[in-house]
N, C-alpha and C. Protein backbone atom coordinates (compact mmCIF):
# COMPACT_ATOMS: atom_id res chain seq x y z
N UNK A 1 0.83 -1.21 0.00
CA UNK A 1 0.00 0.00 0.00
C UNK A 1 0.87 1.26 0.00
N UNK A 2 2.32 1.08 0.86
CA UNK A 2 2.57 2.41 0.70
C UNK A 2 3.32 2.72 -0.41
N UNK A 3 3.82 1.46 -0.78
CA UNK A 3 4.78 1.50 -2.57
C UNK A 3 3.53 2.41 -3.37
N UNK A 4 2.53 1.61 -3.50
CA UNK A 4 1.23 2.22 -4.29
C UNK A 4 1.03 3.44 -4.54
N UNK A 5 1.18 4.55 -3.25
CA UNK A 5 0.60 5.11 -3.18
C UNK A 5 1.89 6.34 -3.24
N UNK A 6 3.03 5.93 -3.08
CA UNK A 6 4.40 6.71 -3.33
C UNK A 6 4.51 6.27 -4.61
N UNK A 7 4.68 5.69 -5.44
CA UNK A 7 4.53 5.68 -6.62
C UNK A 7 3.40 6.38 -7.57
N UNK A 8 2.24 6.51 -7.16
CA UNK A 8 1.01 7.16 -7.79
C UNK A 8 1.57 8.68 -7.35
N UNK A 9 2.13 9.22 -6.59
CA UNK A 9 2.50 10.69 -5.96
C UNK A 9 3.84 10.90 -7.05
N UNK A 10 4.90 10.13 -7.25
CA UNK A 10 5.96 10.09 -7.85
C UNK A 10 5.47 10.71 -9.62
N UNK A 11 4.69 9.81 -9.69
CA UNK A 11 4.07 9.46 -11.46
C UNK A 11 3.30 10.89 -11.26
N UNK A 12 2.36 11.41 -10.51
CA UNK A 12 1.78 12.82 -10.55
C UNK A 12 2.36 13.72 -10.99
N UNK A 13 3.64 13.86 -9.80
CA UNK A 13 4.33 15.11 -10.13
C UNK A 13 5.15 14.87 -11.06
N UNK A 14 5.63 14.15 -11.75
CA UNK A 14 6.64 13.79 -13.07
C UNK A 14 5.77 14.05 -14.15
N UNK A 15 4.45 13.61 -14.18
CA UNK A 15 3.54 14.13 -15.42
C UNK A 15 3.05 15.54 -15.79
N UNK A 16 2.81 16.02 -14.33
CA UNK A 16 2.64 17.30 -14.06
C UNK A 16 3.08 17.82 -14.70
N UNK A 17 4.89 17.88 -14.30
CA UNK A 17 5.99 18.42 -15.19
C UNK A 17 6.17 18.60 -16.75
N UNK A 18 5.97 16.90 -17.01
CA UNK A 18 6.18 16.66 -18.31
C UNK A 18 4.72 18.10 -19.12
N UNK A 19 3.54 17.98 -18.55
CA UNK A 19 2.64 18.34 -19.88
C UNK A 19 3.35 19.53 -19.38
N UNK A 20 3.72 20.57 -18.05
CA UNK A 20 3.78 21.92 -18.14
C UNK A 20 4.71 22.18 -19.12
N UNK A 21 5.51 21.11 -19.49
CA UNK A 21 6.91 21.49 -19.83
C UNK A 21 6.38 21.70 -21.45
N UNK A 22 5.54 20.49 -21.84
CA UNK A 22 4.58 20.31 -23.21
C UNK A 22 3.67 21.62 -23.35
N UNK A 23 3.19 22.09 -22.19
CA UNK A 23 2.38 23.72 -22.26
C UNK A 23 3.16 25.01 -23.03
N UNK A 24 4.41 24.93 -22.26
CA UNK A 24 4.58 25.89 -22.06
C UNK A 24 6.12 26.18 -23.47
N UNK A 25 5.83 24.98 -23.87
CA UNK A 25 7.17 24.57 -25.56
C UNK A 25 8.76 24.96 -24.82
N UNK A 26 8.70 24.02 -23.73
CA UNK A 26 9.73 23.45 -23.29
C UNK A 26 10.44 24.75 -22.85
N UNK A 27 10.07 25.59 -21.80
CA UNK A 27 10.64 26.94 -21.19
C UNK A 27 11.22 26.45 -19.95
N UNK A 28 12.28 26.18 -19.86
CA UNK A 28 13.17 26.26 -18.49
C UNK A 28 12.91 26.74 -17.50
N UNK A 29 12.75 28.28 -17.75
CA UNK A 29 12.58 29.23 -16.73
C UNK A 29 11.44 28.48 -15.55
N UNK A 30 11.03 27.48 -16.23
CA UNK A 30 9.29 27.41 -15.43
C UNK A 30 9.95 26.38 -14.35
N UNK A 31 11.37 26.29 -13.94
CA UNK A 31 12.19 25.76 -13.31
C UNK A 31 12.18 26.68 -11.51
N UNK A 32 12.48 27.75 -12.35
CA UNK A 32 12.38 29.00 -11.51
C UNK A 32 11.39 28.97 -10.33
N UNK A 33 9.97 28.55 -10.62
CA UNK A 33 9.45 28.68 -9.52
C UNK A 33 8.93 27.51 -8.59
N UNK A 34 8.64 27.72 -7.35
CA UNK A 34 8.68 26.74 -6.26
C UNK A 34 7.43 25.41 -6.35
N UNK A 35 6.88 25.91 -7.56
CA UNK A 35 5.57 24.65 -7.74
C UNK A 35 6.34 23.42 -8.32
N UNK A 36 7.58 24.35 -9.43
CA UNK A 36 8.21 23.18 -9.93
C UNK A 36 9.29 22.17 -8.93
N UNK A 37 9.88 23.12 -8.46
CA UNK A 37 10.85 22.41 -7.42
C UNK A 37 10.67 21.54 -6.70
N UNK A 38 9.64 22.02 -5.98
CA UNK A 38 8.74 21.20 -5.04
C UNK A 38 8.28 20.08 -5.31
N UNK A 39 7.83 19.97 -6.71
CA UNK A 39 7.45 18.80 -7.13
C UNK A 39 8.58 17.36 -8.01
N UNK A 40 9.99 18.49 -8.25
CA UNK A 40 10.88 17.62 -8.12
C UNK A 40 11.23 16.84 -7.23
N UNK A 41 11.05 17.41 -5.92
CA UNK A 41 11.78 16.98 -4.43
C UNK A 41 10.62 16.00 -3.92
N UNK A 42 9.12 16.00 -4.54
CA UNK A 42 8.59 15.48 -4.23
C UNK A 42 8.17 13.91 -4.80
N UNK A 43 8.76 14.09 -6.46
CA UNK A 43 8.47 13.57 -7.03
C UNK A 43 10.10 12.01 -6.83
N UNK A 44 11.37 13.18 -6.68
CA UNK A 44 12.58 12.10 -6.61
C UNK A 44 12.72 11.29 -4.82
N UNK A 45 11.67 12.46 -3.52
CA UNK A 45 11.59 11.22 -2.59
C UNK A 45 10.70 10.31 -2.78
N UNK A 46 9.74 10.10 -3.12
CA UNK A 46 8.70 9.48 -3.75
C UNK A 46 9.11 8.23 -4.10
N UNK A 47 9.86 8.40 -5.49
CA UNK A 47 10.16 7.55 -5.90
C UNK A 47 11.33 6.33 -5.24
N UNK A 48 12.14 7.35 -4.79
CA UNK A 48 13.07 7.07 -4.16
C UNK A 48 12.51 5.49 -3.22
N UNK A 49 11.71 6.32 -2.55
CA UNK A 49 11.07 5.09 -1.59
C UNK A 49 10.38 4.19 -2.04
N UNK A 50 9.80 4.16 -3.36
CA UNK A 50 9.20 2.61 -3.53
C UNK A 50 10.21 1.77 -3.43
N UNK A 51 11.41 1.90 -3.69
CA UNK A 51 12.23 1.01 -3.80
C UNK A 51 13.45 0.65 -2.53
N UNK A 52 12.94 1.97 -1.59
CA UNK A 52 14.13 1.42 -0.33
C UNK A 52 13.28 2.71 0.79
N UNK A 53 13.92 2.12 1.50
CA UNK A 53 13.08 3.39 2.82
C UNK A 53 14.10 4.86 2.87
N UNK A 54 13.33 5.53 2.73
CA UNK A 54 13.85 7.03 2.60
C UNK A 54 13.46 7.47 4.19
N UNK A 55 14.13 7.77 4.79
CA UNK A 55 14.03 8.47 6.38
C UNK A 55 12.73 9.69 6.37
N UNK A 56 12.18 9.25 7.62
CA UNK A 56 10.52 9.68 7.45
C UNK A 56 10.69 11.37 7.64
N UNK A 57 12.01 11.86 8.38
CA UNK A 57 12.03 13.40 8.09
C UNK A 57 12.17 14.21 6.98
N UNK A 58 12.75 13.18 5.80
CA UNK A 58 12.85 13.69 4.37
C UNK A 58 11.80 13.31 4.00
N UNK A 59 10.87 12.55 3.95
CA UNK A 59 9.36 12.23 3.73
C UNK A 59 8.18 13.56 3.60
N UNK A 60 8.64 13.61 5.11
CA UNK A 60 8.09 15.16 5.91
C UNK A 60 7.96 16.17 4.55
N UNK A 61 9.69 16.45 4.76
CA UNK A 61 9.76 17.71 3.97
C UNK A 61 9.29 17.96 2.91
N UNK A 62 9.09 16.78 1.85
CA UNK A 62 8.87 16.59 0.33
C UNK A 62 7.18 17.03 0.83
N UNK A 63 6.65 16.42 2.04
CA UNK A 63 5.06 16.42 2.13
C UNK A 63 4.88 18.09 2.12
N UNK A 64 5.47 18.59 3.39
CA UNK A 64 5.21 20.11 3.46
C UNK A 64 5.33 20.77 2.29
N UNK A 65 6.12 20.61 1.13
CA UNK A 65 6.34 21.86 0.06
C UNK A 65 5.60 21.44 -0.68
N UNK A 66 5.03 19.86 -0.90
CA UNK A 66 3.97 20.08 -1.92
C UNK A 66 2.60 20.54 -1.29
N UNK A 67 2.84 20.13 -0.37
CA UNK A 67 1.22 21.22 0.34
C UNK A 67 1.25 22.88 -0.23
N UNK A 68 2.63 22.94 0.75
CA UNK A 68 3.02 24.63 0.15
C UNK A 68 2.21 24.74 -1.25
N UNK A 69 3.02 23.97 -2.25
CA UNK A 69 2.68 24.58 -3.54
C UNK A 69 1.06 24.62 -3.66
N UNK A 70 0.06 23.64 -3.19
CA UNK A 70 -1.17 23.73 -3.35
C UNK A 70 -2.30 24.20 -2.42
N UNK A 71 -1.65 24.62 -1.18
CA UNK A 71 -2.29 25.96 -0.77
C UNK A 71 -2.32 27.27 -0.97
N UNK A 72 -1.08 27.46 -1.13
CA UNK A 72 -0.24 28.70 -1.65
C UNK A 72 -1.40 29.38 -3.04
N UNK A 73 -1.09 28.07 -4.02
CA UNK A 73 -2.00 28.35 -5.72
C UNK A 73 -3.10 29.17 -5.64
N UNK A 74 -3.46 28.11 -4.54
CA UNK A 74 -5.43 27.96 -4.28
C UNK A 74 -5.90 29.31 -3.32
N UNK A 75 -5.07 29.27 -2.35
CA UNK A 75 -5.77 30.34 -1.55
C UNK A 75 -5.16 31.77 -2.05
N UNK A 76 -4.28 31.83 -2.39
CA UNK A 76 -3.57 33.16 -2.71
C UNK A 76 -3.73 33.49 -4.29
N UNK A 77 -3.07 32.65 -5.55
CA UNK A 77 -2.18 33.06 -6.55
C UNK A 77 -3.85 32.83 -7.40
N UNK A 78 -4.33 31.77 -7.42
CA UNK A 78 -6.20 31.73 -8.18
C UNK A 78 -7.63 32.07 -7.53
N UNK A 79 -6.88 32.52 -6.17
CA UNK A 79 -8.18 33.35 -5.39
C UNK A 79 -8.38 34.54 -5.72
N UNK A 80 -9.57 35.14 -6.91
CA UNK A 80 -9.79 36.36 -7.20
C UNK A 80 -9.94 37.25 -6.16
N UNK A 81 -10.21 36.58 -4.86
CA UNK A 81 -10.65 37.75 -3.52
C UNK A 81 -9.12 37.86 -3.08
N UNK A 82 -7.79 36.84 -3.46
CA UNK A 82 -7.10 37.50 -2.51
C UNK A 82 -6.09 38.62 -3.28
N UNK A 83 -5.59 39.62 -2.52
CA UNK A 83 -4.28 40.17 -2.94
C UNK A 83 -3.28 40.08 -4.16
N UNK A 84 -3.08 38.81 -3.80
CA UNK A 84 -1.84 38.03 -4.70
C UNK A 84 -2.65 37.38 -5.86
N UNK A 85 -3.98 37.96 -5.77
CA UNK A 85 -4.73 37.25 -7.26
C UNK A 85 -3.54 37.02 -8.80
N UNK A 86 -3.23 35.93 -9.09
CA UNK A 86 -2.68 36.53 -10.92
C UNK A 86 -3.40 35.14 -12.07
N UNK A 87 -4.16 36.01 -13.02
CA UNK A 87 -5.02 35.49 -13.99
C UNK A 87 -3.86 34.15 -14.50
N UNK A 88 -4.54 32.90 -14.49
CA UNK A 88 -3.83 32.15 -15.06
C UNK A 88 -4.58 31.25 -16.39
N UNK A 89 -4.04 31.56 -17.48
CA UNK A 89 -4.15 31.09 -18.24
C UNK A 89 -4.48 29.37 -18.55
N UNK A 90 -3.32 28.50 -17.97
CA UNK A 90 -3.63 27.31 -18.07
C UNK A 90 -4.10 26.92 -16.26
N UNK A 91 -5.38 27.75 -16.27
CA UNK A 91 -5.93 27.34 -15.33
C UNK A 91 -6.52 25.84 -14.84
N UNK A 92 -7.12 25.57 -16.22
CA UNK A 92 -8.09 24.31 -16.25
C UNK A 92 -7.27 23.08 -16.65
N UNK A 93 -5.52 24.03 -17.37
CA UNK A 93 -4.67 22.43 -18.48
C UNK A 93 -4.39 21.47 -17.00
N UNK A 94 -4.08 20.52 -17.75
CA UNK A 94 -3.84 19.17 -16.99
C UNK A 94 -2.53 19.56 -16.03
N UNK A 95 -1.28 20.38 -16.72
CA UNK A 95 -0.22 20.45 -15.74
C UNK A 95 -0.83 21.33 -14.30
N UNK A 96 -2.08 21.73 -14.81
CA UNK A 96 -2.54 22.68 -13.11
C UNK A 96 -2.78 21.76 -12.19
N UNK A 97 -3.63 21.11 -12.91
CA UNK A 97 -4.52 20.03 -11.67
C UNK A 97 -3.55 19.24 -11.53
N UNK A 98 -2.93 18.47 -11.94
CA UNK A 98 -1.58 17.60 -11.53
C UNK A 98 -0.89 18.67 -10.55
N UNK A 99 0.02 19.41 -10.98
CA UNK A 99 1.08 19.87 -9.55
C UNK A 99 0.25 20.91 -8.59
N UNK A 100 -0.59 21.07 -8.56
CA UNK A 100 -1.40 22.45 -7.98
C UNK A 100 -2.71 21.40 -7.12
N UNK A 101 -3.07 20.25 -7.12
CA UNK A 101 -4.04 19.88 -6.76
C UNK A 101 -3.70 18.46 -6.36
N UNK A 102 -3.40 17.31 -7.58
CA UNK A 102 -3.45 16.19 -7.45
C UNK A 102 -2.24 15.39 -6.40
N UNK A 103 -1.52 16.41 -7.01
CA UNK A 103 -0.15 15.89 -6.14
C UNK A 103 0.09 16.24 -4.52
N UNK A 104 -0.59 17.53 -4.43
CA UNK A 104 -0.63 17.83 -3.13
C UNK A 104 -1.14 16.90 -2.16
N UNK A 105 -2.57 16.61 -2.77
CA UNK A 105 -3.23 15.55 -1.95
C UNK A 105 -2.64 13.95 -1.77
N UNK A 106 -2.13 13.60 -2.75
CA UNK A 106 -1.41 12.47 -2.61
C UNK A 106 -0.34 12.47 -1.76
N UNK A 107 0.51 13.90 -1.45
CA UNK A 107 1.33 13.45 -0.64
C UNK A 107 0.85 13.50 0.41
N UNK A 108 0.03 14.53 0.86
CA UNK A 108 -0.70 14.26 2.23
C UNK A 108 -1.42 13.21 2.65
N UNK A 109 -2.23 12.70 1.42
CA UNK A 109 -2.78 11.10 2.25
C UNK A 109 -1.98 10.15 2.20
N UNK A 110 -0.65 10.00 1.71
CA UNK A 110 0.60 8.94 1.55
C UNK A 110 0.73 9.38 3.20
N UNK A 111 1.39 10.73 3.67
CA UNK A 111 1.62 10.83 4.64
C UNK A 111 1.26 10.34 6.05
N UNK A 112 -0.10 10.79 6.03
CA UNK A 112 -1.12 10.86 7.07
C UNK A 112 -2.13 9.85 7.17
N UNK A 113 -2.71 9.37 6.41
CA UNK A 113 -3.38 8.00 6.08
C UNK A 113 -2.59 6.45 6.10
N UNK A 114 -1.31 6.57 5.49
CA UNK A 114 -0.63 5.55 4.98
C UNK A 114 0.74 5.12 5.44
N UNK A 115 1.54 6.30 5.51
CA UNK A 115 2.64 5.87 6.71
C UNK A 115 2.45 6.52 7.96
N UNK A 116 1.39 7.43 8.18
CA UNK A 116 1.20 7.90 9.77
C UNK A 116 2.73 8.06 10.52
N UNK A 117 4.26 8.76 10.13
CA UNK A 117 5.65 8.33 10.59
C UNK A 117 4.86 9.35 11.93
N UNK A 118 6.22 8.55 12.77
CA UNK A 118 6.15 9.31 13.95
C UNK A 118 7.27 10.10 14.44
N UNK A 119 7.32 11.69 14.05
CA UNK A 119 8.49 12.35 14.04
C UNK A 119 8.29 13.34 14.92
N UNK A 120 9.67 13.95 15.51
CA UNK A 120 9.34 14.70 16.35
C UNK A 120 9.13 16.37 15.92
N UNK A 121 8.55 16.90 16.94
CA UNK A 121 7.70 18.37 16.44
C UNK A 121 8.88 19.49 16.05
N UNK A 122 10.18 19.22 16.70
CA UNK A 122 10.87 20.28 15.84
C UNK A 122 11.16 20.13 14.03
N UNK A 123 11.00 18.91 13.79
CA UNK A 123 11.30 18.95 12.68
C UNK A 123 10.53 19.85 11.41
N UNK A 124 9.39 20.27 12.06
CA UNK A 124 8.49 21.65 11.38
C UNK A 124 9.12 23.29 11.69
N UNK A 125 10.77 23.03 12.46
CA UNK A 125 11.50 23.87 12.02
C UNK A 125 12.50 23.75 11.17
N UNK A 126 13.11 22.58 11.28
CA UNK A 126 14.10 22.14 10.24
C UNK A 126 13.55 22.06 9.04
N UNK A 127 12.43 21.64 8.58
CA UNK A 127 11.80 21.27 7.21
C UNK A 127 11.53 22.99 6.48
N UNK A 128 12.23 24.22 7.31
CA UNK A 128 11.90 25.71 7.03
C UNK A 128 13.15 25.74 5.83
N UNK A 129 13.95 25.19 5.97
CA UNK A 129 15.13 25.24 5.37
C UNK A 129 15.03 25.54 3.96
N UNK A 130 14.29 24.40 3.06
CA UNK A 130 14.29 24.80 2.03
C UNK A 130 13.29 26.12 1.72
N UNK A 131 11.72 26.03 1.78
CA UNK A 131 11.22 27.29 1.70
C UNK A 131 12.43 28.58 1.73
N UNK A 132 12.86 28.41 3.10
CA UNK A 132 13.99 29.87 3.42
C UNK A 132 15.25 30.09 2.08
N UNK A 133 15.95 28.78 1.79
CA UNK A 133 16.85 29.10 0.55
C UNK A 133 16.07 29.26 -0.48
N UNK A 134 14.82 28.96 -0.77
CA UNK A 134 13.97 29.61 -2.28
C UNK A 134 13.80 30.95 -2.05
N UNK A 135 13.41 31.18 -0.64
CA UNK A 135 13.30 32.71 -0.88
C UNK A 135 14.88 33.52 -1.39
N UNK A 136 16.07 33.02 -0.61
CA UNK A 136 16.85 33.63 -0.86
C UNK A 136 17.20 33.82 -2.20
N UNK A 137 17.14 32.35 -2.91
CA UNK A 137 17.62 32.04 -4.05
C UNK A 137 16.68 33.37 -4.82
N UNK A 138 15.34 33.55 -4.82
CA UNK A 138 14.73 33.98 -5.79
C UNK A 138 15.29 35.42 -5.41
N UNK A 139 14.92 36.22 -4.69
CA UNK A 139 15.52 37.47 -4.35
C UNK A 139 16.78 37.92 -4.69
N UNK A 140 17.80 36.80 -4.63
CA UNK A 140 19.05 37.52 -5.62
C UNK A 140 18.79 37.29 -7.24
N UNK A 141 18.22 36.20 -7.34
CA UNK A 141 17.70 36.24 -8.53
C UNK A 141 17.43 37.36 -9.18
N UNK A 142 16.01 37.67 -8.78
CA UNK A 142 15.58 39.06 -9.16
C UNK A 142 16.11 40.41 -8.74
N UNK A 143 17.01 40.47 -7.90
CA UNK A 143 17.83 41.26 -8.00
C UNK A 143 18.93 41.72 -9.50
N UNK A 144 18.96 40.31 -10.36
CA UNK A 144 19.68 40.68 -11.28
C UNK A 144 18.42 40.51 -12.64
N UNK A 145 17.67 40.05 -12.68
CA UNK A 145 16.79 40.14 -13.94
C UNK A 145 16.00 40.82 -13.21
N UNK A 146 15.43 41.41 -12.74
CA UNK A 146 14.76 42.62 -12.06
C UNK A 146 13.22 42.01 -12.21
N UNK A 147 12.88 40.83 -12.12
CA UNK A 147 11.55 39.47 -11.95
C UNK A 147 11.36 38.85 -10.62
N UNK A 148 10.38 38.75 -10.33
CA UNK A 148 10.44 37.61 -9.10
C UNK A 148 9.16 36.70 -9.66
N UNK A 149 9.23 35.24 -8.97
CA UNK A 149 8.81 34.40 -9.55
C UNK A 149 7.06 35.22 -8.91
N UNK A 150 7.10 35.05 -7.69
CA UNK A 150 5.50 35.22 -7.05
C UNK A 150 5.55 36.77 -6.78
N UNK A 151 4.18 37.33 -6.84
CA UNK A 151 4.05 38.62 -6.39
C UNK A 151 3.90 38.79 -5.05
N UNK A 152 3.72 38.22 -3.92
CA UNK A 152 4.24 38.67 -2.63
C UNK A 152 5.80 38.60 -2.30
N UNK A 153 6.53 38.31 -3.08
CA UNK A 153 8.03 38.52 -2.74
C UNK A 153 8.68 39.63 -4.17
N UNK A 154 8.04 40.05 -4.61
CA UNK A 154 8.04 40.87 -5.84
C UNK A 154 8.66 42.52 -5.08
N UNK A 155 10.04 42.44 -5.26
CA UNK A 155 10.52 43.80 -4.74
C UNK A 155 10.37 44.74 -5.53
N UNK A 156 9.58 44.71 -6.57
CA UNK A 156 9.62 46.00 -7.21
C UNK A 156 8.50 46.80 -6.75
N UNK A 157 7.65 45.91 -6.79
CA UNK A 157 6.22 46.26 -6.35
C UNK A 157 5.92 46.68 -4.75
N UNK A 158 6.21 45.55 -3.68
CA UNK A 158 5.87 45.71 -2.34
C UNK A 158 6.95 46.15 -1.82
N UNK A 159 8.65 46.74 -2.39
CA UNK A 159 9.79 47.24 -1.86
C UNK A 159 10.13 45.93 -0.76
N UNK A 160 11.18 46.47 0.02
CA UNK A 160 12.02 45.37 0.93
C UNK A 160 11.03 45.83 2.40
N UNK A 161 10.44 46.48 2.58
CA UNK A 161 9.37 46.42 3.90
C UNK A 161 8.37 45.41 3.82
N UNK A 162 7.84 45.37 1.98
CA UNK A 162 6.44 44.79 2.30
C UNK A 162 6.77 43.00 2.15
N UNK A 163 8.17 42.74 1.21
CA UNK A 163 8.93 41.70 1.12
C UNK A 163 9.07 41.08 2.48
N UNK A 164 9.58 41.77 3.27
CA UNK A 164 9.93 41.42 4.93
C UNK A 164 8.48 40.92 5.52
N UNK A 165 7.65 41.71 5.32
CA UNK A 165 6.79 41.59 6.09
C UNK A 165 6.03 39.91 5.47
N UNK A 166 5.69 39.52 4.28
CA UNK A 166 5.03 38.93 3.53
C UNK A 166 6.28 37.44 4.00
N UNK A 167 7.01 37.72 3.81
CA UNK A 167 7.98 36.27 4.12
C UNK A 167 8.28 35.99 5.40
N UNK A 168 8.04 37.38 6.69
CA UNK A 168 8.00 36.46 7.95
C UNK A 168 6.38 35.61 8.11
N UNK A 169 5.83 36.46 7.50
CA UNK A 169 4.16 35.73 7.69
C UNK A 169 4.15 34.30 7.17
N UNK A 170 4.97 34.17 5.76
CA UNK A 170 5.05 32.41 4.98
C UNK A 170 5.82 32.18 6.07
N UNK A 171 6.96 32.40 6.58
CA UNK A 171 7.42 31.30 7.70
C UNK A 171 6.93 30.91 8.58
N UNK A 172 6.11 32.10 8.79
CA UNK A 172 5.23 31.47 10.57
C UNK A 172 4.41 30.31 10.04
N UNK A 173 3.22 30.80 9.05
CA UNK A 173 2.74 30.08 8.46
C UNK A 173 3.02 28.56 7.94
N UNK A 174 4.34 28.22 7.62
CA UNK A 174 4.66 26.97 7.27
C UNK A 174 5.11 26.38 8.22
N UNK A 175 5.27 26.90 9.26
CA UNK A 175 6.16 26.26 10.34
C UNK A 175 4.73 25.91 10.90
N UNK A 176 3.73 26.55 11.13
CA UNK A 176 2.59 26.18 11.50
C UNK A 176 2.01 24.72 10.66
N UNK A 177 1.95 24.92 9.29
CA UNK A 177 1.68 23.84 8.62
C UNK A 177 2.28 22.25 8.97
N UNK A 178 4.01 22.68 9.01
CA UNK A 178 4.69 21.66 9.40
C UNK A 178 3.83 20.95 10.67
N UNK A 179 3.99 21.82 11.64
CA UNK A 179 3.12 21.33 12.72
C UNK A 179 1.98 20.50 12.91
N UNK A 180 0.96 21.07 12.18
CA UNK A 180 -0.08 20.52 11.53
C UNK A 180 0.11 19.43 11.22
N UNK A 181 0.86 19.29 10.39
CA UNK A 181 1.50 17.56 9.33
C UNK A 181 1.94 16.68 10.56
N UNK A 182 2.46 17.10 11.30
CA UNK A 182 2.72 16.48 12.55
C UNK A 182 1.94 15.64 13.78
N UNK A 183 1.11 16.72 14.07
CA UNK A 183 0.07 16.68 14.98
C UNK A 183 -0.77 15.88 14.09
N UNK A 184 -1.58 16.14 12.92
CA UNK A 184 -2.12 15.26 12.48
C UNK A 184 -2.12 13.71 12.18
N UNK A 185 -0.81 13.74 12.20
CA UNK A 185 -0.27 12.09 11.88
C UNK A 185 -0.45 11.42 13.32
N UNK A 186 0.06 12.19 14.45
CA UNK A 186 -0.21 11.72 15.56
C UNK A 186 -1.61 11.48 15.94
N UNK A 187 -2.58 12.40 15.36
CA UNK A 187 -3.96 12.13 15.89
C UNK A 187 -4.61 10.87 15.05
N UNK A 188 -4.32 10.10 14.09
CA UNK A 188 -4.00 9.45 13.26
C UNK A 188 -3.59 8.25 13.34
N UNK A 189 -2.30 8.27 13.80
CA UNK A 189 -1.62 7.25 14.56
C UNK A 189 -2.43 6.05 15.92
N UNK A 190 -2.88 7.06 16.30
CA UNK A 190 -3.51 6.67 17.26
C UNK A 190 -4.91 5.97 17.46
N UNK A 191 -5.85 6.89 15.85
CA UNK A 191 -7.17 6.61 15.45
C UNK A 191 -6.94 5.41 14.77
N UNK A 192 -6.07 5.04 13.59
CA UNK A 192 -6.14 4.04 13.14
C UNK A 192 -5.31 2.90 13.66
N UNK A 193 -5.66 1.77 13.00
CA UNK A 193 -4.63 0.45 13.25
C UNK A 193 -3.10 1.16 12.66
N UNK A 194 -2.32 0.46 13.46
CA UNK A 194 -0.88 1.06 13.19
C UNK A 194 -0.25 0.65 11.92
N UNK A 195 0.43 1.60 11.33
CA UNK A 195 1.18 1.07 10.13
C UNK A 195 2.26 0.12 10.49
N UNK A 196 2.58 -0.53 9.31
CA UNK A 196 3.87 -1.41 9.61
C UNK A 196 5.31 -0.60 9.08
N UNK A 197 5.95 -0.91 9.98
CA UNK A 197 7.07 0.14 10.19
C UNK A 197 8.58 -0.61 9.59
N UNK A 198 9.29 -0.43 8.82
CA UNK A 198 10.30 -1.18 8.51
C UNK A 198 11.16 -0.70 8.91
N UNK A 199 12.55 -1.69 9.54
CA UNK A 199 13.81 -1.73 9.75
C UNK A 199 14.55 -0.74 10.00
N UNK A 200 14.50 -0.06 8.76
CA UNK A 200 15.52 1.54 9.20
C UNK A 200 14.52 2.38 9.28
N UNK A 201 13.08 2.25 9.36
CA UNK A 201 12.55 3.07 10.09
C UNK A 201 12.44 3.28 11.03
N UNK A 202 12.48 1.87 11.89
CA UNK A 202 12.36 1.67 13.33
C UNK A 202 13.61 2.50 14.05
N UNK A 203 15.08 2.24 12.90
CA UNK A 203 16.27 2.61 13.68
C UNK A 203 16.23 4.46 13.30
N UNK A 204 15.73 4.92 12.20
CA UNK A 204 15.84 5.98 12.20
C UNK A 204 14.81 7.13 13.80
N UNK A 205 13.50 6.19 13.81
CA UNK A 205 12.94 7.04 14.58
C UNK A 205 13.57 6.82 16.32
N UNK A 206 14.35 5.61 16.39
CA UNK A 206 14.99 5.54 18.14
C UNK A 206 16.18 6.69 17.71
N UNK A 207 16.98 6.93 16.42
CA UNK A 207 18.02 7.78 16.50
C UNK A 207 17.13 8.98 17.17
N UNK A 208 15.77 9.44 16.36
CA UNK A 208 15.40 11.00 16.77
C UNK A 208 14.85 10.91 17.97
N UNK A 209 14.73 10.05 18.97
CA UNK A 209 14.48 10.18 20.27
C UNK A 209 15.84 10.58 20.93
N UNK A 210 17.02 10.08 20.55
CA UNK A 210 18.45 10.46 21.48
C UNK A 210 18.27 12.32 21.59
């Protein structure tokens, strides 16, 4: 079940890719932003693990950023009520609903339904890491092509006050999420029959008790 279901998450975000890449007549740039990344990292632990156990804190992380990417889309970037509204064209194409929808959910019910891991609560600070180097990365970025991928980190527009302000709010915010992913698995853990736990999982989760 959990090969199944890390494999169906793997194959999402790799297709995802493939049609955006088929959308968009093979533009690189579409590298640039964090829907794609995310769904690399999500798509190579994924896979990774049908075939050997990948340590349940790198599990984590791949889970949190594809959430990122499909809350982020939904509530902010295709919500006409919010702020950060921006008209998207291949709203309805297949690469949306794949990395913006399908994949999100798959990693969360792989997560939380299916391996239920049992990790400890700081790791919804450690898992900040990457989010924090995309921001950096993109900001010098656009420091030199004078672009930013999303319009709440867009220094041309909101300057370095409203930048500051908009990226301590995503951190609190994800660190909250992390949490969430956490707490939930535990409430989870507990509701359902227990998953079966393999070998270097067992040894990875007595390491994060030391």
């Amino acid at each position: 079940m959990q090969q199944t279901f890390r494999a169906l998450t793997a194959v999402c975000a790799v297709a995802g890719i493939a049609f955006l890449m088929h959308w968009n007549h093979g533009d690189w740039n579409s590298f640039v932003y964090f829907t794609v990344q995310s769904s690399v990292i999500v798509a190579a632990v994924s896979a990774v693990a049908v075939f050997r156990e990948v340590p349940a804190w790198l599990r984590g992380a791949a889970t949190l950023y594809s959430c990122i990417t499909g809350i982020v889309y939904h509530s902010l970037l295709a919500n006409r009520a919010s702020p950060f509204y921006q008209p998207d064209s291949g709203l309805w194409e297949m690469h949306n609903i794949l990395l913006h929808s399908l994949t999100p959910i798959l990693a969360a019910v792989t997560w939380l339904l299916i391996e239920r891991e049992r990790v400890r609560w700081w790791y919804a600070a450690v898992w900040l890491a990457y989010p924090l180097g995309y921001l950096v990365f993109a900001l010098v970025r656009g420091a030199f092509v004078h672009e930013y991928p999303y319009p709440f980190i867009d220094v041309n527009k909101l300057h370095a006050g409203g930048v500051t302000q908009t990226s301590l709010g995503f951190t609190v915010a994800f660190f909250l999420l992390g949490l969430l992913l956490i707490g939930l698995g535990a409430v989870l853990r507990r509701a359902l029959p227990p998953a079966p736990v393999s070998d270097q999982d067992a040894r990875v989760e007595d390491a994060a008790r030391i």
